[in-house]
PDB file of N, CA and C in Angstrom:
ATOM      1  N   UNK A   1      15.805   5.295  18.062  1.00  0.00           N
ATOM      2  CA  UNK A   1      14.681   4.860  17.262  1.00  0.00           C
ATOM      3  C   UNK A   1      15.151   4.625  15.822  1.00  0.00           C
ATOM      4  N   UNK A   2      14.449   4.027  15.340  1.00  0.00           N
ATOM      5  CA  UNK A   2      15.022   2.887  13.872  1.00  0.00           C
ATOM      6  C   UNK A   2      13.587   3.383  13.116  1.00  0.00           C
ATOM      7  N   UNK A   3      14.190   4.095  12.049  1.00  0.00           N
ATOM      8  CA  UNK A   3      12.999   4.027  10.995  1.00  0.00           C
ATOM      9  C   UNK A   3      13.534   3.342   9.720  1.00  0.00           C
ATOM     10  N   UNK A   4      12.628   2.871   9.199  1.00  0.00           N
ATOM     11  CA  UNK A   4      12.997   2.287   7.428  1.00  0.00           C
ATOM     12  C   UNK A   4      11.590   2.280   6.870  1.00  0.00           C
ATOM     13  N   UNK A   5      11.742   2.479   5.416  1.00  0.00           N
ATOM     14  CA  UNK A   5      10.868   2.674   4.526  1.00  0.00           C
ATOM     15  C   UNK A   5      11.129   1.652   3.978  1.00  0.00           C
ATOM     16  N   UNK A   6       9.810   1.185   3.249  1.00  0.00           N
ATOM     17  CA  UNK A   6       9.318  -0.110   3.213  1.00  0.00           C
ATOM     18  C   UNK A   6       8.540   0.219   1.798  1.00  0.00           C
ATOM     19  N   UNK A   7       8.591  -0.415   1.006  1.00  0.00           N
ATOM     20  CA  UNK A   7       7.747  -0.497   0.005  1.00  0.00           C
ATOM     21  C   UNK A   7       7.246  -1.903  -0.923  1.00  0.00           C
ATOM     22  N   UNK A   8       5.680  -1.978  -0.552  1.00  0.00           N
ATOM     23  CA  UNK A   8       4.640  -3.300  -0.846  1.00  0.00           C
ATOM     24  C   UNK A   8       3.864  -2.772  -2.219  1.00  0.00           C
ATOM     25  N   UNK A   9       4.482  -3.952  -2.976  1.00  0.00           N
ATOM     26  CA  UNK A   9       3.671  -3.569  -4.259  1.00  0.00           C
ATOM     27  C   UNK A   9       2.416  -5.128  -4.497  1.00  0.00           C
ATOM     28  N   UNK A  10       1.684  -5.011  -4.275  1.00  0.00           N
ATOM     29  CA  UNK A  10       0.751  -5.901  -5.027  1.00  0.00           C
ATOM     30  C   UNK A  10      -0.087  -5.927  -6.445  1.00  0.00           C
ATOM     31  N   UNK A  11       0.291  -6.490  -7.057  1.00  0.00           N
ATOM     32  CA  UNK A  11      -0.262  -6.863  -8.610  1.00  0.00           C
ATOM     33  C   UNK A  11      -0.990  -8.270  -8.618  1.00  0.00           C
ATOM     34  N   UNK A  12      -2.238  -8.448  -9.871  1.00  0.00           N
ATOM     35  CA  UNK A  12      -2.706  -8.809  -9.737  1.00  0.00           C
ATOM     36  C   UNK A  12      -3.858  -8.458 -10.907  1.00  0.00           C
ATOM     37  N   UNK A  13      -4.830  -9.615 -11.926  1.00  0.00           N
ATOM     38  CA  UNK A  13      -5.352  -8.869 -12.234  1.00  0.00           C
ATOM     39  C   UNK A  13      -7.025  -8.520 -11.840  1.00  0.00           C
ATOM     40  N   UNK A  14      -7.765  -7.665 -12.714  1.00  0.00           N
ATOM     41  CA  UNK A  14      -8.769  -6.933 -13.115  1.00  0.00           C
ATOM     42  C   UNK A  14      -9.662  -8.046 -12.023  1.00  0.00           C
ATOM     43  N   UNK A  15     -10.584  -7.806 -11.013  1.00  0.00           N
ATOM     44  CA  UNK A  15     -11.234  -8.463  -9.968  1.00  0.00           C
ATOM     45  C   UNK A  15     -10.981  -9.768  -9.138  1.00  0.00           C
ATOM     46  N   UNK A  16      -9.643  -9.319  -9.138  1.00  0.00           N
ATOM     47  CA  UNK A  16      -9.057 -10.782  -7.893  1.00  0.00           C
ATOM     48  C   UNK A  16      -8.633 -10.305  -6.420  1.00  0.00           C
ATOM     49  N   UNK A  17      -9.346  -8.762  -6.722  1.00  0.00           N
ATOM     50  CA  UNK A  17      -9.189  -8.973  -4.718  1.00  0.00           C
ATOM     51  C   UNK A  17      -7.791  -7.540  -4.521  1.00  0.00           C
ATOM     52  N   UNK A  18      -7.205  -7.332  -5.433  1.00  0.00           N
ATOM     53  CA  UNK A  18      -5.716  -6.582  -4.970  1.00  0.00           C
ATOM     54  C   UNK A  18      -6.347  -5.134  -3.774  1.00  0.00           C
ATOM     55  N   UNK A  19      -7.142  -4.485  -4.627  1.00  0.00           N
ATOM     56  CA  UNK A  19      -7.612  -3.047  -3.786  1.00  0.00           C
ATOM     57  C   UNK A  19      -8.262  -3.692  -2.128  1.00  0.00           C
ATOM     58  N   UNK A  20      -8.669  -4.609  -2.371  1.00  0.00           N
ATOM     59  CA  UNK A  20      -9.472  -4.880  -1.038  1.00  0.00           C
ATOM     60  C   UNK A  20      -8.112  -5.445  -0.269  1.00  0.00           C
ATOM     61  N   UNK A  21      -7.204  -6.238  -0.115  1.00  0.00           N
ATOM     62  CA  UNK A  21      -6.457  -6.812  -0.281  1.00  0.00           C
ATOM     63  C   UNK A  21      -5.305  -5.591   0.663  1.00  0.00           C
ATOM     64  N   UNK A  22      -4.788  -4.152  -0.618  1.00  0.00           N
ATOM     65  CA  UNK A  22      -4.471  -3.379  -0.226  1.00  0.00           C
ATOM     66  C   UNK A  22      -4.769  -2.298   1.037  1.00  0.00           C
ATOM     67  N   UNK A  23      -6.351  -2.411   0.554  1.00  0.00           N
ATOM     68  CA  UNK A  23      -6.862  -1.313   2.030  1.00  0.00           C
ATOM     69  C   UNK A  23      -6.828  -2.152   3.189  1.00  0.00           C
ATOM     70  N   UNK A  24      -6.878  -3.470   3.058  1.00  0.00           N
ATOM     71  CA  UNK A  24      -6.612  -4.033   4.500  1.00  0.00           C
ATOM     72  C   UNK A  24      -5.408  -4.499   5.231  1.00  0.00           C
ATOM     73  N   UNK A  25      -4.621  -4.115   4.450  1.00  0.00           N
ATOM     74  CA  UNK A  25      -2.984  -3.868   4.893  1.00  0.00           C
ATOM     75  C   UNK A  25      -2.851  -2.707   5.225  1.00  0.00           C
ATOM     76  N   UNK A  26      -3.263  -1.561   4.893  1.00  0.00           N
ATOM     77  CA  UNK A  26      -3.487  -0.305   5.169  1.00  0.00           C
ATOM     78  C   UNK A  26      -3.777   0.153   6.083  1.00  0.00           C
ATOM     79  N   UNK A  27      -5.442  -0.495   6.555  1.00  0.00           N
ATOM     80  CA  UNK A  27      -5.504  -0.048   7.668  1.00  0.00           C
ATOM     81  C   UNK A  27      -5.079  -1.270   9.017  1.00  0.00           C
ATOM     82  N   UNK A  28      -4.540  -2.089   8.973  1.00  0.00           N
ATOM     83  CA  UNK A  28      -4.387  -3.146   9.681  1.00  0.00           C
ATOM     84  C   UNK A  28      -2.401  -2.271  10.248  1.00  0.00           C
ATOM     85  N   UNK A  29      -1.919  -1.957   9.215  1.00  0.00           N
ATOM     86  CA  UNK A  29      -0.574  -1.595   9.437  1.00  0.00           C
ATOM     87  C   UNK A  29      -0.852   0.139  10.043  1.00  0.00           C
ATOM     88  N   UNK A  30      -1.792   0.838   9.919  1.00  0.00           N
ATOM     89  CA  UNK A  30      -2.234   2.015  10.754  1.00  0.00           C
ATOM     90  C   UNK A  30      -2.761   1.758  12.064  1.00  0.00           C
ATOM     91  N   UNK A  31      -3.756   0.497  12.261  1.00  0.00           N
ATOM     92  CA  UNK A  31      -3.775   0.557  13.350  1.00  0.00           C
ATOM     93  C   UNK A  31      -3.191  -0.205  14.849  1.00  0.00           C
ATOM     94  N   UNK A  32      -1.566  -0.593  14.292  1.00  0.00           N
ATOM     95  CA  UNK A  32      -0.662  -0.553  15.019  1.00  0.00           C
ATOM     96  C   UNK A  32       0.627   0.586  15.047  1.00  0.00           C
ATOM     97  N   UNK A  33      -0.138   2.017  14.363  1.00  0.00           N
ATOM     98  CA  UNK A  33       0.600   3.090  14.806  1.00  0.00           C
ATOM     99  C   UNK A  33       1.633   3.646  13.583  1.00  0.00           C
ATOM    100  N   UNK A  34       1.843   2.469  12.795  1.00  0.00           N
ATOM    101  CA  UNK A  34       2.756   2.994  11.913  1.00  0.00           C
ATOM    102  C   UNK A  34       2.096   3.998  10.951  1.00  0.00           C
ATOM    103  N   UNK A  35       3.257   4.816  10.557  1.00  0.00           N
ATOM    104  CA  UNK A  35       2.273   5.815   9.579  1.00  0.00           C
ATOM    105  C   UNK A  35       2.665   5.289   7.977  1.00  0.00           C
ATOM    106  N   UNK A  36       1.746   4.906   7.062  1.00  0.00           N
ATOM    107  CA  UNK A  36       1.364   4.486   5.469  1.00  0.00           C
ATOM    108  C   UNK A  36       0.941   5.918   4.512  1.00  0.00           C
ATOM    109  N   UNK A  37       1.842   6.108   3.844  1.00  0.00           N
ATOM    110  CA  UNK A  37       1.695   6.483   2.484  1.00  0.00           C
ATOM    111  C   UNK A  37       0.727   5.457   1.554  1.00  0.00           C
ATOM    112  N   UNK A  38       0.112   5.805   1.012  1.00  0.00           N
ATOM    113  CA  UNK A  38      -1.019   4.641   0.518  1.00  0.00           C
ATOM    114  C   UNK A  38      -0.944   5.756  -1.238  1.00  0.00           C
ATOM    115  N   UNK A  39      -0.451   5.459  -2.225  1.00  0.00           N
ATOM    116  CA  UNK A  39      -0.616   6.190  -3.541  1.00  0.00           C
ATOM    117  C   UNK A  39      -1.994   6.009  -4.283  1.00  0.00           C
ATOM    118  N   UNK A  40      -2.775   6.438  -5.057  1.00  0.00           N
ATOM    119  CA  UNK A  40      -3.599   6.226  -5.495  1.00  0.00           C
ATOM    120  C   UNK A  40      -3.204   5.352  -6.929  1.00  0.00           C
ATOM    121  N   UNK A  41      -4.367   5.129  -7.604  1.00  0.00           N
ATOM    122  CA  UNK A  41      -4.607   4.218  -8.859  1.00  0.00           C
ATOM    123  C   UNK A  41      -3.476   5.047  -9.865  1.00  0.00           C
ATOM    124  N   UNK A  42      -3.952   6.619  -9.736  1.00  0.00           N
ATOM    125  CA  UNK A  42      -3.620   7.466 -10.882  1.00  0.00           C
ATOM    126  C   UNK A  42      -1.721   7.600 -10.736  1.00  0.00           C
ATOM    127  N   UNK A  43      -1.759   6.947  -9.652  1.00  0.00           N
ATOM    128  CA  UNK A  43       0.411   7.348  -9.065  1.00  0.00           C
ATOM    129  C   UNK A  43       0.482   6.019  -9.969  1.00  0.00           C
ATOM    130  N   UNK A  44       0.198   5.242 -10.397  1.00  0.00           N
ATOM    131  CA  UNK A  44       0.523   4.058 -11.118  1.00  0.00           C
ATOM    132  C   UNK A  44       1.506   4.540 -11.834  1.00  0.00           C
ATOM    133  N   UNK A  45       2.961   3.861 -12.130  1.00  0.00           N
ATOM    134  CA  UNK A  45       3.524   3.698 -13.594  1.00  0.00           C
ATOM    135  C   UNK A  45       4.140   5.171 -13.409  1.00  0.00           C
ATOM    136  N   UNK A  46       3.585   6.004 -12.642  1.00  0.00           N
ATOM    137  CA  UNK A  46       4.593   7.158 -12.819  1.00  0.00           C
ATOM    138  C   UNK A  46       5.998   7.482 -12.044  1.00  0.00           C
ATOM    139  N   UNK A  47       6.781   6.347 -11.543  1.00  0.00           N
ATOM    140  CA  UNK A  47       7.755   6.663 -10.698  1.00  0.00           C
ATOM    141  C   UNK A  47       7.365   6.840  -9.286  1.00  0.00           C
ATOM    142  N   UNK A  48       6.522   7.274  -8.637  1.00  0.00           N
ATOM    143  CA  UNK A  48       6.243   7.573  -7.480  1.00  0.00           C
ATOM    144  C   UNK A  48       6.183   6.564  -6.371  1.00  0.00           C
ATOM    145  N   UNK A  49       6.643   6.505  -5.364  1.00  0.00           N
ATOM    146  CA  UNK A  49       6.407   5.213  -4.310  1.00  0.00           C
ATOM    147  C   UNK A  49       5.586   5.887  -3.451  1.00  0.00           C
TER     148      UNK A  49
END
């Protein structure tokens, strides 16, 4: 079995869709099994993936 970590950044600004955008990659990529780390607003800018 083959794992790799993957990291999707979407930017974008102030009401063009990114959060909606995001949660539906989210759950679209959960519900073919893979497991998503999803960071919140506040992980912004601090290093964290």
């Amino acid at each position: 079995m083959v794992t790799a970590t993957v990291r999707l950044e979407i930017v974008g600004t102030h009401g063009t869709g990114t959060t909606t955008l995001a949660r539906r990659i989210e759950m679209e990529l959960r519900a073919t099994g893979l497991s998503v780390t999803a960071p919140t607003a506040g992980d912004r800018g601090r290093g964290r993936s």
